[in-house]
Protein backbone atom coordinates (compact mmCIF):
# COMPACT_ATOMS: atom_id res chain seq x y z
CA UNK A 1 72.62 92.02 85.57
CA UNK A 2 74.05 95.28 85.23
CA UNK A 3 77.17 96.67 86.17
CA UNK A 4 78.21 100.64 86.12
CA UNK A 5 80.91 102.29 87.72
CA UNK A 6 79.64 105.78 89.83
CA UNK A 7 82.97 107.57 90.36
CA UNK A 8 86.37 107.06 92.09
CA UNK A 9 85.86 108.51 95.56
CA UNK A 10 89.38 108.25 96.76
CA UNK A 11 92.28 106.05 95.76
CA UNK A 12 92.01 102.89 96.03
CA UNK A 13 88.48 102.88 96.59
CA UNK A 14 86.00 103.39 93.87
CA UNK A 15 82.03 103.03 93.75
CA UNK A 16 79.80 100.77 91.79
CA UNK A 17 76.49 99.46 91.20
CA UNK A 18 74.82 95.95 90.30
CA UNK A 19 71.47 95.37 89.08
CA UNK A 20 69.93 92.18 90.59
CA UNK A 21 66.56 90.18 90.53
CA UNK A 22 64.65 93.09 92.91
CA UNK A 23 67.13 95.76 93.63
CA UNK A 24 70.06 97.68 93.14
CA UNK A 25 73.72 97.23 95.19
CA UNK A 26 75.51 100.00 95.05
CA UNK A 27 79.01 98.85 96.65
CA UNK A 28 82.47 100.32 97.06
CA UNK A 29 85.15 98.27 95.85
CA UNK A 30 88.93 98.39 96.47
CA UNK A 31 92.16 96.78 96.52
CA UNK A 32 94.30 95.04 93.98
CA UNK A 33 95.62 91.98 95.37
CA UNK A 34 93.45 89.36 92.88
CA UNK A 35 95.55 86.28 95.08
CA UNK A 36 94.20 87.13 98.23
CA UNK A 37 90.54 86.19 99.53
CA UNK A 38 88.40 88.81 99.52
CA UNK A 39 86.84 91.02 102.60
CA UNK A 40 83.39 91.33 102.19
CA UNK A 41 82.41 94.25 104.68
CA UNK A 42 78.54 94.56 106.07
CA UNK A 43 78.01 98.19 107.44
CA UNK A 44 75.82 98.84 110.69
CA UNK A 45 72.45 100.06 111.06
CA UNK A 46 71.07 103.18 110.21
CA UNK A 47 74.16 104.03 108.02
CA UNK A 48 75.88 103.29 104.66
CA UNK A 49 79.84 102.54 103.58
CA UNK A 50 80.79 105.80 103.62
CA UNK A 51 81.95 106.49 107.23
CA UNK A 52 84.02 103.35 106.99
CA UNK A 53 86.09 104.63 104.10
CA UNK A 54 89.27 105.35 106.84
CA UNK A 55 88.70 101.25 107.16
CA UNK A 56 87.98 99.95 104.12
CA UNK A 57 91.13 102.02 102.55
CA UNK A 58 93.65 100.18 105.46
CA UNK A 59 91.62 96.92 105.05
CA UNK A 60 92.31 97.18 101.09
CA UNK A 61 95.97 97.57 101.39
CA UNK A 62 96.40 94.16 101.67
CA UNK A 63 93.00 92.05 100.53
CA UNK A 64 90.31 93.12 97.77
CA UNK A 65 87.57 94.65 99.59
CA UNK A 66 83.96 94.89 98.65
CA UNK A 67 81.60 96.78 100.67
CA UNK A 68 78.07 96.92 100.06
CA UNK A 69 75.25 99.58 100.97
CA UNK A 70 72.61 97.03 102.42
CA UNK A 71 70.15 96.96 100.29
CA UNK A 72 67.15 99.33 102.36
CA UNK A 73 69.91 102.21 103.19
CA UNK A 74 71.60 104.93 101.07
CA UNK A 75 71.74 104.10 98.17
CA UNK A 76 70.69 100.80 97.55
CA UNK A 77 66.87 101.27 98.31
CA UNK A 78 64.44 98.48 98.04
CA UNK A 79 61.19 98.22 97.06
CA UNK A 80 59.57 96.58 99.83
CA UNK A 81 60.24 96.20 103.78
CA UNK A 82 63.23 93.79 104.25
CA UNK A 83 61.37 91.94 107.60
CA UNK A 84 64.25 89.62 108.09
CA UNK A 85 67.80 88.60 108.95
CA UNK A 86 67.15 85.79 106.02
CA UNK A 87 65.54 87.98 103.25
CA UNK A 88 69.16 90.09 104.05
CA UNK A 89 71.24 87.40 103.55
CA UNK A 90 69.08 86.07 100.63
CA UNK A 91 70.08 89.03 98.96
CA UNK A 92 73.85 89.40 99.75
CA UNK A 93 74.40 85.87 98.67
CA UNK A 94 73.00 86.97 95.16
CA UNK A 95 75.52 90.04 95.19
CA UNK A 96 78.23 87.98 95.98
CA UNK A 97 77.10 84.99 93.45
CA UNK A 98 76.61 87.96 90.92
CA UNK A 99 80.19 89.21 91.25
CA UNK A 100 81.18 85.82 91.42
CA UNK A 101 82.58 86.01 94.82
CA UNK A 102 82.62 82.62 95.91
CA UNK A 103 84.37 82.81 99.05
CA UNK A 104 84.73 85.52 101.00
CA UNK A 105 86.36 86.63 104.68
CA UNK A 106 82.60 88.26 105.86
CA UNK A 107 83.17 91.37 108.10
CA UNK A 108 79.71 92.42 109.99
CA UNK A 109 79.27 95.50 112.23
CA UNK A 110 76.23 96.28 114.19
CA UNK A 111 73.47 95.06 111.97
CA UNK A 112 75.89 94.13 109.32
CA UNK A 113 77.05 90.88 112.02
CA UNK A 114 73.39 90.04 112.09
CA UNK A 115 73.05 89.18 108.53
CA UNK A 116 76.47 88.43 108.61
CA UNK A 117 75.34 85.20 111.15
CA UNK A 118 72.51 84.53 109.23
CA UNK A 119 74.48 84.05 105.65
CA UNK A 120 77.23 82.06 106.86
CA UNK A 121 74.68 79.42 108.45
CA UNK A 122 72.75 79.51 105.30
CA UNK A 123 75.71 79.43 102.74
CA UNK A 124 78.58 77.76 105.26
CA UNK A 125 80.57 77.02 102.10
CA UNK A 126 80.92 80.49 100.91
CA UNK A 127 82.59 82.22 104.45
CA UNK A 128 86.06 81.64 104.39
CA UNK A 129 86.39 83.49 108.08
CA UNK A 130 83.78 85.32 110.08
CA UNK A 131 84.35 88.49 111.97
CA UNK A 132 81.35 89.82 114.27
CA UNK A 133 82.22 93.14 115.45
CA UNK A 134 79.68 94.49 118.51
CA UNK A 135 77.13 92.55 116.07
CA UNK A 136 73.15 92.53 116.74
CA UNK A 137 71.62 88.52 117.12
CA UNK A 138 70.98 88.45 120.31
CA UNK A 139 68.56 91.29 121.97
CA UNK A 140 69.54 92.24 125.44
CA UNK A 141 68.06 95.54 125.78
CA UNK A 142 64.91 96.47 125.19
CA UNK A 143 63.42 99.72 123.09
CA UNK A 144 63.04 101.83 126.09
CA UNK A 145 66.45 100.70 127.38
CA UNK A 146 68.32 101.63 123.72
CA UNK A 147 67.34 105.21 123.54
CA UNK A 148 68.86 106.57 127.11
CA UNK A 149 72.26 104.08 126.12
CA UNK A 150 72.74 105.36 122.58
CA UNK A 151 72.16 108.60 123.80
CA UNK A 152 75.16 108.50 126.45
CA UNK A 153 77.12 106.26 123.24
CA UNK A 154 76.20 109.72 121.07
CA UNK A 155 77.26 112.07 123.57
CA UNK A 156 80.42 110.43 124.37
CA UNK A 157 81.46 110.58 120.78
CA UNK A 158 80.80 113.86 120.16
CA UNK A 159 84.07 114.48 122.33
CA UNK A 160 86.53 112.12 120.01
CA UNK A 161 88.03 113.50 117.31
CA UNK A 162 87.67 112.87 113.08
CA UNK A 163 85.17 116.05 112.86
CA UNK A 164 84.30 114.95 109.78
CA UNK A 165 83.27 111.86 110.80
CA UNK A 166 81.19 112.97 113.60
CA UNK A 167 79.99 116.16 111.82
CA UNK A 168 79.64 115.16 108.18
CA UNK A 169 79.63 111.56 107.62
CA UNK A 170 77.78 109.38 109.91
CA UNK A 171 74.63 112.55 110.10
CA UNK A 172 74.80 113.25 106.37
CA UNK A 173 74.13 108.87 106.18
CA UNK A 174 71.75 108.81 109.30
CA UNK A 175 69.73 111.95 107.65
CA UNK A 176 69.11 110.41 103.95
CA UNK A 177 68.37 106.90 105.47
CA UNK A 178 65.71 108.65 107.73
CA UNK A 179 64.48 110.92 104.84
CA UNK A 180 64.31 107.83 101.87
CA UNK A 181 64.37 104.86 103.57
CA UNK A 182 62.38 105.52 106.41
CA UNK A 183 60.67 102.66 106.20
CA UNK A 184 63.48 100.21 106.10
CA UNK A 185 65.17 102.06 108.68
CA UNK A 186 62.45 101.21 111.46
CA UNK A 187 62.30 97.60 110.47
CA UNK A 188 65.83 97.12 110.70
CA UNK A 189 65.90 98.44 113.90
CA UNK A 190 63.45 96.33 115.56
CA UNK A 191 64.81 93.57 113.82
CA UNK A 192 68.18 94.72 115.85
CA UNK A 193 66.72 95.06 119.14
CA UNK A 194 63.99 92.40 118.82
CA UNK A 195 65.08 89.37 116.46
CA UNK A 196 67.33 86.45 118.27
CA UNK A 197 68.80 84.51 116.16
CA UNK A 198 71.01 82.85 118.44
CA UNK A 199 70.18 78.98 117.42
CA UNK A 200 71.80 79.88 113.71
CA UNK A 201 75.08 80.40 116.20
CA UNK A 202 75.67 76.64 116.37
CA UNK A 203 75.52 76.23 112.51
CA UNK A 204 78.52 78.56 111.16
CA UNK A 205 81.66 76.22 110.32
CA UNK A 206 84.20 79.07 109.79
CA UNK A 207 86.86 80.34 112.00
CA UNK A 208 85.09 83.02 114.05
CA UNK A 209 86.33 85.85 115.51
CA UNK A 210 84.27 88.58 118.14
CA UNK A 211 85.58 91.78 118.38
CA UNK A 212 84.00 93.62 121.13
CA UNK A 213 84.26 97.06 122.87
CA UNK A 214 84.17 96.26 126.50
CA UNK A 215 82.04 99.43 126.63
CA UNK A 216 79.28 98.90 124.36
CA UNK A 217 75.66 99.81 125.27
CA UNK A 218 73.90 98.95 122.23
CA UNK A 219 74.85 95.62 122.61
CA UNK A 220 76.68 94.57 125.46
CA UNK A 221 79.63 92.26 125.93
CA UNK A 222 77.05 89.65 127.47
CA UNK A 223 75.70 89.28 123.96
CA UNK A 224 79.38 88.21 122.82
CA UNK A 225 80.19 85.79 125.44
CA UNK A 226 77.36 84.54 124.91
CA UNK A 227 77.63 84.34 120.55
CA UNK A 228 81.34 82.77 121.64
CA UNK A 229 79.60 80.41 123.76
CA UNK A 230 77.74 79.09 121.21
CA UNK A 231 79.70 79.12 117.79
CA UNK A 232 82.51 76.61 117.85
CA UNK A 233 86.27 77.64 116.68
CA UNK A 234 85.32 81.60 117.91
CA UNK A 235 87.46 83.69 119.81
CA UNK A 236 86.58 87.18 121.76
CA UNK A 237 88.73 90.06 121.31
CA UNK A 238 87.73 92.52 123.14
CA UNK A 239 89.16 96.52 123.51
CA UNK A 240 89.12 98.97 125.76
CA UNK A 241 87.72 101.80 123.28
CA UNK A 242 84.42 102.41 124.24
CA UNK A 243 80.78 102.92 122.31
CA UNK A 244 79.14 100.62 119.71
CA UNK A 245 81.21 102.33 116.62
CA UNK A 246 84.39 102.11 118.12
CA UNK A 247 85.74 100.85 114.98
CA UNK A 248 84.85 104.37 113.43
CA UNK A 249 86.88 106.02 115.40
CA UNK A 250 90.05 103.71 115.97
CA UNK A 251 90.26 102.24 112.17
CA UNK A 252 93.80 101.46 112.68
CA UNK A 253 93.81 99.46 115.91
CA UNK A 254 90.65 97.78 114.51
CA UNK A 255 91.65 96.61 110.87
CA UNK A 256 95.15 95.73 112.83
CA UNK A 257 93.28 93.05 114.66
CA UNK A 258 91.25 91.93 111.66
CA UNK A 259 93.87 91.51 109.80
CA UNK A 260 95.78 89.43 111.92
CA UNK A 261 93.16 86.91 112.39
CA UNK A 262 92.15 86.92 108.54
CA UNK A 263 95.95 86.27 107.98
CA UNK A 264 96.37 83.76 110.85
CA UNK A 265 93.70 81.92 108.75
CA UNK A 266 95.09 82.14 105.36
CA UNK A 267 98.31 80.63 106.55
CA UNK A 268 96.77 78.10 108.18
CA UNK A 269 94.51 77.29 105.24
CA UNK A 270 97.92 77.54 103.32
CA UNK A 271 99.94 74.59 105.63
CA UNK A 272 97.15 72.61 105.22
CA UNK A 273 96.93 72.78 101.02
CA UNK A 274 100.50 71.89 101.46
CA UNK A 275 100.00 68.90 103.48
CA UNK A 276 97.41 67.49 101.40
């Protein structure tokens, strides 16, 4: 195992890279609160980190954050086709064991709340809280559906603001996915639109929370109710903001309600220590 710092970014946040069994994780790392539980952060699909720096900066203000690029995108390629939500997880659960991150608040977006599911049924033990955010596991729209919906998502971003994001960040991570990854990119889209994984829902033990843009077309608020349905102590939050990366665009009303329920559950965990 191997561990080598790339360069510091920004403060607070700096970038790293860990050699395990098959690949490489390159992650970005901040925070300096070594009391708190970390936030383990699990970007969305067809992405990296990077355009969730604005988050991962707020969300590091108060916990250590580590936020990996999934192995298959930017810059931590993989050898072979990653088929599955399990082969994911598989993975991330030998980054976190590697960095000895043994439990961990587990933040998914998008494709990120996918494998997000899918570790914390396999490794219960390990998720101290679980926060889906408009997360993939259940397919309600088809191929031919997706294209026209994340083409009115696309559109209706353009007219937000953060030019950089829009302009720069999230086309600069799209375009070197497509370019190196291409591969990897495909399968992990099917594996969004196509893959339910809806009876690992009943196995996650940790406080769950849902937080949903009412708006969503990628994957709809049905999905959600649904995912709330089904997982027991999970709530759904859901926002006004619309489109599937509202997150992006509203980072401080969306690590404002993360936070909140990551800290409702540290004080809760903490009453309970005392009490025992």
């Amino acid at each position: 195992m191997v561990f080598n710092q790339i360069s510091t970014l920004q403060s607070q946040m700096d970038n790293y890279r860990v050699d395990l069994n098959d690949c490489s994780i390159f992650y970005t790392q901040g925070g300096s609160k070594s009391d708190s539980t970390p936030i383990v952060f699990l970007h969305g699909w067809g992405i990296s980190t990077e355009p969730y720096y604005e988050t991962l900066k707020l969300l590091a203000q108060q916990h250590p954050v580590f936020a990996p690029d999934l192995p298959g995108f930017a810059r931590s390629s993989h050898p072979k086709l990653i088929r599955d939500y399990d082969s994911y997880a598989k993975i991330l659960l030998s980054f976190l064991d590697t960095l000895n991150l043994q439990k961990v608040h587990l933040v998914g977006h998008s494709l990120g709340g996918g494998i997000a599911i899918t570790l914390s049924a396999q490794a219960p033990e390990r998720v101290k809280s679980l926060i889906l955010v408009d997360s993939t596991g259940i397919p309600s729209v088809s191929i031919p559906e997706a294209i026209p919906r994340r083409a009115v998502e696309m559109t209706t971003q353009f007219f937000l603001p953060k030019l950089k994001l829009k302009l720069i960040d999230i086309p600069q991570a799209f375009a070197h996915n497509l370019l190196f990854n291409t591969g990897n990119v495909i399968q992990a889209l099917l594996l969004s639109l196509q893959v339910d994984i809806k009876h690992l829902l009943p196995k996650i033990e940790a406080p769950c929370l849902l937080l949903w843009s009412k708006e969503d077309l990628t994957t709809p608020l049905t999905a959600a109710q649904e995912m709330t349905a089904k997982i027991s102590n999970s709530k759904l939050v859901t926002v006004e903001e619309g489109c599937h990366e509202w997150g992006l665009w509203y980072p401080e009303k969306f690590t404002s309600i993360l936070l909140d329920f990551i800290h409702q559950i540290e004080r809760t965990d903490a009453i309970a220590t005392d009490h025992s």
